[in-house]
C-alpha atoms as a PDB file:
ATOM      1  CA  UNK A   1      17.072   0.000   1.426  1.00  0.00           C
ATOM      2  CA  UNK A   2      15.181   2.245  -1.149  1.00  0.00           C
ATOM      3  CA  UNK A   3      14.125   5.847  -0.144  1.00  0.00           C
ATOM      4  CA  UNK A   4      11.478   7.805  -1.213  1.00  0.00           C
ATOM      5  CA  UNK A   5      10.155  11.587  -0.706  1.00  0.00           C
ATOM      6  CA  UNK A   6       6.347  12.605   0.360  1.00  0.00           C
ATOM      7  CA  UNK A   7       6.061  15.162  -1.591  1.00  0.00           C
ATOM      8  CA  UNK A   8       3.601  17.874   0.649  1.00  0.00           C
ATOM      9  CA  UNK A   9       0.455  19.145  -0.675  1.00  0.00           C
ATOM     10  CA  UNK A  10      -2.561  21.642   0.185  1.00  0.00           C
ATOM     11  CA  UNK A  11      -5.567  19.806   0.148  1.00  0.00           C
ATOM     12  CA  UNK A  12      -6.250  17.342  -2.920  1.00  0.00           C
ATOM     13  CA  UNK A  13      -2.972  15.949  -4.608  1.00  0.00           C
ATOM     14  CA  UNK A  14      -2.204  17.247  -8.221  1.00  0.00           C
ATOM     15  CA  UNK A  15      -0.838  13.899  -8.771  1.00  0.00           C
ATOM     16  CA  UNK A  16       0.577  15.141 -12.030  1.00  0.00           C
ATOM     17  CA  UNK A  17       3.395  17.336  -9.723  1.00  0.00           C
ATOM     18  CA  UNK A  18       4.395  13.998  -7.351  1.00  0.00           C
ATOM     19  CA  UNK A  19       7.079  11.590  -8.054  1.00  0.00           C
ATOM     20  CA  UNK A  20       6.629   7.735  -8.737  1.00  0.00           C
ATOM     21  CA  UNK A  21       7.974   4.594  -7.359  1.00  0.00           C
ATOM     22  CA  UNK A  22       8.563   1.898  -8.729  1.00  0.00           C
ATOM     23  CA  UNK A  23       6.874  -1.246  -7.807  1.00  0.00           C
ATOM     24  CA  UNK A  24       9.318  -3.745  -9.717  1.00  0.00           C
ATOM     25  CA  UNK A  25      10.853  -6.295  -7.772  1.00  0.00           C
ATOM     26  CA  UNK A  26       8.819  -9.900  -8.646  1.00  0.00           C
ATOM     27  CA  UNK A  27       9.818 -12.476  -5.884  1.00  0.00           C
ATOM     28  CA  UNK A  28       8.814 -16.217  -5.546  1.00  0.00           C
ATOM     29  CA  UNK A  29       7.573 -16.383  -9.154  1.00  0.00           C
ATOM     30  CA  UNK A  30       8.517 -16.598 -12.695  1.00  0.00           C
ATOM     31  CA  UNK A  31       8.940 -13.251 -14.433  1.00  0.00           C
ATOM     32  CA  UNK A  32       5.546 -11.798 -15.221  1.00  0.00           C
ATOM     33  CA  UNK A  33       4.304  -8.521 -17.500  1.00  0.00           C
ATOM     34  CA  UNK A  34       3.351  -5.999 -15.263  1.00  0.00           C
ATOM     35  CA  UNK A  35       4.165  -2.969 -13.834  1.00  0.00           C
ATOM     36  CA  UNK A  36       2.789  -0.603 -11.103  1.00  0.00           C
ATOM     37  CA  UNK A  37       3.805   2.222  -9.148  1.00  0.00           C
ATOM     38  CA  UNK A  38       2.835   4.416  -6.353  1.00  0.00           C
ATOM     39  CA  UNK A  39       2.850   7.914  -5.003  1.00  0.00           C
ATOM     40  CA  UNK A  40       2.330   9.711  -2.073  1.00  0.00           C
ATOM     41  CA  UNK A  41       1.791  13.106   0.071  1.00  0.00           C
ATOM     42  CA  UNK A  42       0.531  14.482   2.783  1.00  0.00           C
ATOM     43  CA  UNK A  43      -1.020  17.563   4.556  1.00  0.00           C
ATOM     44  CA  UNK A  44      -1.943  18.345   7.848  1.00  0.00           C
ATOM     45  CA  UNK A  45      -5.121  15.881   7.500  1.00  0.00           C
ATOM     46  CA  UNK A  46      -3.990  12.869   5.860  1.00  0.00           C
ATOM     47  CA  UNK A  47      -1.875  10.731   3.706  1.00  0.00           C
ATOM     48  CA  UNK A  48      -2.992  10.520   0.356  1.00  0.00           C
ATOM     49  CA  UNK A  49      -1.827   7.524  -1.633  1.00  0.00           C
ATOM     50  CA  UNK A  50      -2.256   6.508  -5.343  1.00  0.00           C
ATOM     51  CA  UNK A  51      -1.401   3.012  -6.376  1.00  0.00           C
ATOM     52  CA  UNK A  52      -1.698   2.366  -9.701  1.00  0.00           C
ATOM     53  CA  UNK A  53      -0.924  -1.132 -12.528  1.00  0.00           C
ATOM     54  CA  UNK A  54      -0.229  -2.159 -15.562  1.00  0.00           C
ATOM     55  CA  UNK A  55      -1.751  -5.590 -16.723  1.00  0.00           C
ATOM     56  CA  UNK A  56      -3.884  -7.259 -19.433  1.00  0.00           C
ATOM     57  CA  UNK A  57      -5.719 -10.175 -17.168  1.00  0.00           C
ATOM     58  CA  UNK A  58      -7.209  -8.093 -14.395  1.00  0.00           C
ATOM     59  CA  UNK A  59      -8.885 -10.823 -11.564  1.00  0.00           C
ATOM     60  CA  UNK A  60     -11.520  -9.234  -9.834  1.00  0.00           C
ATOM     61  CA  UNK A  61     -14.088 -11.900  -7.706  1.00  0.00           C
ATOM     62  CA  UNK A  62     -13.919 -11.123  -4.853  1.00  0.00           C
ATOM     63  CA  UNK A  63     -16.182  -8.702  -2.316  1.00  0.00           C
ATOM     64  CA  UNK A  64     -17.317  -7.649   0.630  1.00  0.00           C
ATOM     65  CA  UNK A  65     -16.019  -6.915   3.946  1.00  0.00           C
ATOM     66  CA  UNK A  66     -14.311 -10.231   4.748  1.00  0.00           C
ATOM     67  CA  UNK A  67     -13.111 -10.476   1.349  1.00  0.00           C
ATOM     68  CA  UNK A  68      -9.685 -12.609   0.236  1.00  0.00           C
ATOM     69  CA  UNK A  69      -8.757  -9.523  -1.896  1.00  0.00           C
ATOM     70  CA  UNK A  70      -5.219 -10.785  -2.043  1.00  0.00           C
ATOM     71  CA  UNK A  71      -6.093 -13.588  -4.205  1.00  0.00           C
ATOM     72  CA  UNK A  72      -7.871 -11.025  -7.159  1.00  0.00           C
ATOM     73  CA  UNK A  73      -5.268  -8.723  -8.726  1.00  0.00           C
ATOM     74  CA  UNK A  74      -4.736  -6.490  -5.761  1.00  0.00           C
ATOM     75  CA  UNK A  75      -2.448  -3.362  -4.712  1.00  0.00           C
ATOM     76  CA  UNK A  76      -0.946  -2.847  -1.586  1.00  0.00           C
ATOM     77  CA  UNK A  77       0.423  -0.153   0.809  1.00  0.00           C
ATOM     78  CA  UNK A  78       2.306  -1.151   4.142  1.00  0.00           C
ATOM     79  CA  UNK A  79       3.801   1.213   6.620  1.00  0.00           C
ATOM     80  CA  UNK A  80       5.025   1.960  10.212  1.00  0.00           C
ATOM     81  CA  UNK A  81       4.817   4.983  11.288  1.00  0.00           C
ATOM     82  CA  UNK A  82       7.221   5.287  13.696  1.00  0.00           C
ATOM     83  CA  UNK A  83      10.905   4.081  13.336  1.00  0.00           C
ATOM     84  CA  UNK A  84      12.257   1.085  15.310  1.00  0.00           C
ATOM     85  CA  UNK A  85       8.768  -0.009  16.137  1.00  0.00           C
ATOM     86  CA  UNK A  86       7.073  -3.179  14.379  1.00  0.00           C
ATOM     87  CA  UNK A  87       3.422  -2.406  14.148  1.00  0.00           C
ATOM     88  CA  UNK A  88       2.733  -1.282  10.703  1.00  0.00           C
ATOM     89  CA  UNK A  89      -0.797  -0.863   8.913  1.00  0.00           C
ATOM     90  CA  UNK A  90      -1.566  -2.729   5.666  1.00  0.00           C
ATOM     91  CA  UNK A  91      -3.690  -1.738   3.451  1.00  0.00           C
ATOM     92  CA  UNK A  92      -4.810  -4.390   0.382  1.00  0.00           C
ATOM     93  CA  UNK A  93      -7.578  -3.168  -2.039  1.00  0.00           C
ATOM     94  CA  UNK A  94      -8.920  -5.003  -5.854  1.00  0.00           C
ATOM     95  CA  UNK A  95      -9.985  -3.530  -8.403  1.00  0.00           C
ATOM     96  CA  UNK A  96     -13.748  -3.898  -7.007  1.00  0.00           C
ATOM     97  CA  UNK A  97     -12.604  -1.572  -4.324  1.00  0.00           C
ATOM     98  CA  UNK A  98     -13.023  -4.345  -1.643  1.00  0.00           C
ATOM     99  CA  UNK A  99      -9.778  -3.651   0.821  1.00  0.00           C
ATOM    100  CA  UNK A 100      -8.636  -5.236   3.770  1.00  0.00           C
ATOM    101  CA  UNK A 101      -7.028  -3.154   6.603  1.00  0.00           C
ATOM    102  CA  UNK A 102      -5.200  -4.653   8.980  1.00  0.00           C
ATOM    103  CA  UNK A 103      -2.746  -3.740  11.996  1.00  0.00           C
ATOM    104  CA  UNK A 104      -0.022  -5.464  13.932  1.00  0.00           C
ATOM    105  CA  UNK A 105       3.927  -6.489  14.009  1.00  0.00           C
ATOM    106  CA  UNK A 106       3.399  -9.486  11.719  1.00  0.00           C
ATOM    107  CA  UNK A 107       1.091 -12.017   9.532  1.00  0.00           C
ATOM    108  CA  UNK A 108       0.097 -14.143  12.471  1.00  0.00           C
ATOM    109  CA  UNK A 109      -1.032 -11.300  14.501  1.00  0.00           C
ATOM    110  CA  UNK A 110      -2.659  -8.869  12.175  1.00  0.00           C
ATOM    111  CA  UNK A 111      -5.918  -7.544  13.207  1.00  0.00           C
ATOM    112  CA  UNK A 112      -8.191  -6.793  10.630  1.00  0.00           C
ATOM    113  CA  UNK A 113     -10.653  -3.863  10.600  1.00  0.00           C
ATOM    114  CA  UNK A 114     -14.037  -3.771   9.276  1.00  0.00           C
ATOM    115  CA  UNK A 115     -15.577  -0.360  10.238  1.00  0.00           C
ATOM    116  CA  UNK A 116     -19.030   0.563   9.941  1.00  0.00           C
ATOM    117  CA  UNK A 117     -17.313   3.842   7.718  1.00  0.00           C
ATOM    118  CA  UNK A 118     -14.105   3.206   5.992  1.00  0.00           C
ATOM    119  CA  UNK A 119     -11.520   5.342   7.313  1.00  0.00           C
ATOM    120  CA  UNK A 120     -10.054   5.242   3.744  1.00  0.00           C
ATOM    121  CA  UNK A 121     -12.890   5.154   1.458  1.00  0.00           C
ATOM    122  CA  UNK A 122     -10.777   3.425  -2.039  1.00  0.00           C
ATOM    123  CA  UNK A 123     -11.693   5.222  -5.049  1.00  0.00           C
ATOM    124  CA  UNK A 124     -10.544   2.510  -7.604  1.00  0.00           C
ATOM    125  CA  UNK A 125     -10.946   2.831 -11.669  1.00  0.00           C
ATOM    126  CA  UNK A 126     -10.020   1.186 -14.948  1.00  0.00           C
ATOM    127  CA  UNK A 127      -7.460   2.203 -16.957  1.00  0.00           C
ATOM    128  CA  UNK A 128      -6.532   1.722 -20.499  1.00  0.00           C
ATOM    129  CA  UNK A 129      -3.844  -0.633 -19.738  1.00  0.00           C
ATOM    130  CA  UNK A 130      -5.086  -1.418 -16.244  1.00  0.00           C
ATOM    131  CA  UNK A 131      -6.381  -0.233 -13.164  1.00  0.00           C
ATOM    132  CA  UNK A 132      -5.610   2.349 -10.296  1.00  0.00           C
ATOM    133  CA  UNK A 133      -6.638   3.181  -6.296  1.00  0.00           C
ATOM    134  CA  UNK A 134      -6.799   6.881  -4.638  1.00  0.00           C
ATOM    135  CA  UNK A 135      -7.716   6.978  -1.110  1.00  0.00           C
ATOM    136  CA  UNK A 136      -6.178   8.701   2.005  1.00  0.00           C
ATOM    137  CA  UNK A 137      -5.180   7.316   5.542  1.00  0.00           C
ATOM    138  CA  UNK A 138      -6.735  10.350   8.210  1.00  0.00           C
ATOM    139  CA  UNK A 139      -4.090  11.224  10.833  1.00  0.00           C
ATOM    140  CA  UNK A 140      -6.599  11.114  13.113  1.00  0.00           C
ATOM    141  CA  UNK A 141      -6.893   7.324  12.305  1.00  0.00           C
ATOM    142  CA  UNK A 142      -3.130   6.863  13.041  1.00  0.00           C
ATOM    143  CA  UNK A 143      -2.961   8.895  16.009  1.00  0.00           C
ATOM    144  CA  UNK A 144      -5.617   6.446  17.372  1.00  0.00           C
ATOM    145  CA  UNK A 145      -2.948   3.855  17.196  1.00  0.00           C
ATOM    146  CA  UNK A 146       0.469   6.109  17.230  1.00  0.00           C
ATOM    147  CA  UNK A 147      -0.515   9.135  19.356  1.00  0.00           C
ATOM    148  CA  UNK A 148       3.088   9.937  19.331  1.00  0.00           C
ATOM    149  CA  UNK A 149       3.264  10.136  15.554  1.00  0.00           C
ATOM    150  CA  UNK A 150       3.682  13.344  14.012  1.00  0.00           C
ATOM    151  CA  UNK A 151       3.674  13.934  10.257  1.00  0.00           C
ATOM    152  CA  UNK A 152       6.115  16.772   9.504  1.00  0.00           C
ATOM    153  CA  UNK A 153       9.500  17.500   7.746  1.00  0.00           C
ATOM    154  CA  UNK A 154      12.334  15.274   8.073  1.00  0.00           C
ATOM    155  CA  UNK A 155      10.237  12.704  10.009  1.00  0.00           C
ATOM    156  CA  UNK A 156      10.565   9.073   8.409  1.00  0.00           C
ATOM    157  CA  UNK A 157       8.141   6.086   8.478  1.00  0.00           C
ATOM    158  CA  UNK A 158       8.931   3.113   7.285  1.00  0.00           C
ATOM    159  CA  UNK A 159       6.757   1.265   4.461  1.00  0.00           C
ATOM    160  CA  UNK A 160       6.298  -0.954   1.153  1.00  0.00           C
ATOM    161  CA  UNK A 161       4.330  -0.869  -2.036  1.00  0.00           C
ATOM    162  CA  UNK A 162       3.064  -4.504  -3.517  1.00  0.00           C
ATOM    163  CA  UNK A 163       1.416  -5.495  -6.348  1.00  0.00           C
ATOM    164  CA  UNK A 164      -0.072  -9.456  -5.701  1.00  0.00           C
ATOM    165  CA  UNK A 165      -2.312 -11.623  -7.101  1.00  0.00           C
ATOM    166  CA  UNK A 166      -2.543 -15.257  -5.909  1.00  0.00           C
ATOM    167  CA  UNK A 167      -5.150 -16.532  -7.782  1.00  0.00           C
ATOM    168  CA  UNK A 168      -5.192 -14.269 -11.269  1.00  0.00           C
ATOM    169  CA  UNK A 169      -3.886 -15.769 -14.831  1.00  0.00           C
ATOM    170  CA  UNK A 170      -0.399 -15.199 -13.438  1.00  0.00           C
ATOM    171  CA  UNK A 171       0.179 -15.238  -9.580  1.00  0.00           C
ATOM    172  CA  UNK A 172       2.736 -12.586  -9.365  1.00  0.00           C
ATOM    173  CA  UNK A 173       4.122 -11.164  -5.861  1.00  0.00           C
ATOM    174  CA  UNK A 174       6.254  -7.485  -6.416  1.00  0.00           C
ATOM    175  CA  UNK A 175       7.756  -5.177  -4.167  1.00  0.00           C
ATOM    176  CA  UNK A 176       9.353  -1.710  -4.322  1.00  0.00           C
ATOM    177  CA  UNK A 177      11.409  -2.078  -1.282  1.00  0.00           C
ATOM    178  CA  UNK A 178      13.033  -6.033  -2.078  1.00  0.00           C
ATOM    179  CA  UNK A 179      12.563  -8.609   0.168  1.00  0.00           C
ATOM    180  CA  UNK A 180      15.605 -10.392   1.421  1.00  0.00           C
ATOM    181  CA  UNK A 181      14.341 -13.096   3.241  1.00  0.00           C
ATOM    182  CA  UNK A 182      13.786 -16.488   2.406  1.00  0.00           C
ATOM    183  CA  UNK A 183      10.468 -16.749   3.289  1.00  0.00           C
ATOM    184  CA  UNK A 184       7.359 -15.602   0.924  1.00  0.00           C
ATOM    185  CA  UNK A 185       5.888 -12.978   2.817  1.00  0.00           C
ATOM    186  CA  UNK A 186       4.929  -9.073   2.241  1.00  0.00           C
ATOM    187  CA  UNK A 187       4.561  -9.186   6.465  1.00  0.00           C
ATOM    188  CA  UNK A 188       8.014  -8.436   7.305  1.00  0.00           C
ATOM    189  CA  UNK A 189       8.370  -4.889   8.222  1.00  0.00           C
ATOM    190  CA  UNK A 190      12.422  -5.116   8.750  1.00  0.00           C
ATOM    191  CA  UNK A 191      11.932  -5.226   4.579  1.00  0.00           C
ATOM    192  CA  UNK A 192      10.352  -1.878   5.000  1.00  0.00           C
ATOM    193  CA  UNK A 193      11.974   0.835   2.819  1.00  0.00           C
ATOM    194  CA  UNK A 194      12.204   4.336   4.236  1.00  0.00           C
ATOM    195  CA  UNK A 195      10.079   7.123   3.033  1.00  0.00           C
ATOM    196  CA  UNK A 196      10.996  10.805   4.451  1.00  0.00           C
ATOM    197  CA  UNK A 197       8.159  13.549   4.660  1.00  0.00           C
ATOM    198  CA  UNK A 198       9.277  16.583   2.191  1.00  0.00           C
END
């Protein structure tokens, strides 16, 4: 199981000062060029997340609230927030800034929001080489869900970083944490890696 630090911050990330992962195992496909990566840290208000990639045929059709985002070139955050339990949050966005936010214990059962205000608000932009998504996840949000959660040093959630695109040039599925499963699925949060607040 990979491991990764939340760096902490005071307000808005200098994301120049927080470490990367790596986004770079490709399952259920043949090899493909691209790369992404992800970082994260918190405050007391939020989780702020920046999910960036690296690839020449960016897919980008899809929009709206009930959009299939998974099947444009699309970046995705999972987690659970608190250890040992199965519900987990997922979080897919494309590079129109269409997301879809979901919540339960596994693909079958996920619930998907579609708030009148996005909790997250996606702020997504081109790159030279690509494309990248900032947003944060409100505690307050969580807490709605996990009112025993509690965001501080040394506490652990479990989570994984994707990078997807069913229906681009190239369909491509890539983790951080690997998937050891047989099946084809990004639902499976006993894949989870462990990330551990700074």
């Amino acid at each position: 199981m990979k491991e990764y630090t939340i760096s902490k911050t005071n307000g808005v990330p200098n994301w120049q000062n927080v470490p990367a992962l790596f986004i770079d195992n490709q399952h259920w496909c043949k090899p493909v060029d691209i790369t992404a990566e992800a970082k994260l840290c918190y405050d007391e208000n939020a989780l702020y997340v920046l999910l960036s990639a690296k690839e020449a045929h960016i897919r980008a059709e899809n929009c709206g609230p009930l959009a299939a985002v998974y099947e444009d070139s699309c970046l995705e955050f999972f987690f659970s927030p608190i250890p040992g339990d199965l519900r987990y949050f997922n979080i897919e966005i494309n590079p129109n800034g269409s997301y879809y936010l979901g919540y339960g214990t596994n693909r079958h059962n996920t619930i998907r929001f579609i708030p009148k205000k996005s909790p997250i608000d996606p702020k997504v932009s081109r790159t030279s080489d690509g494309w990248q998504v900032e947003y944060s996840i409100p505690w307050e949000f969580v807490w709605r869900f996990f009112p025993e959660f509690v965001p501080a040093p040394g506490k652990t959630i479990r989570a994984n970083c994707y990078k997807c695109g069913d229906c681009t040039v190239v369909p491509h599925y890539i983790a951080w944490n690997p998937i050891v499963i047989a099946q084809e699925d990004f639902h499976c949060p006993n894949e989870f890696g462990l990330m551990i607040f700074e």
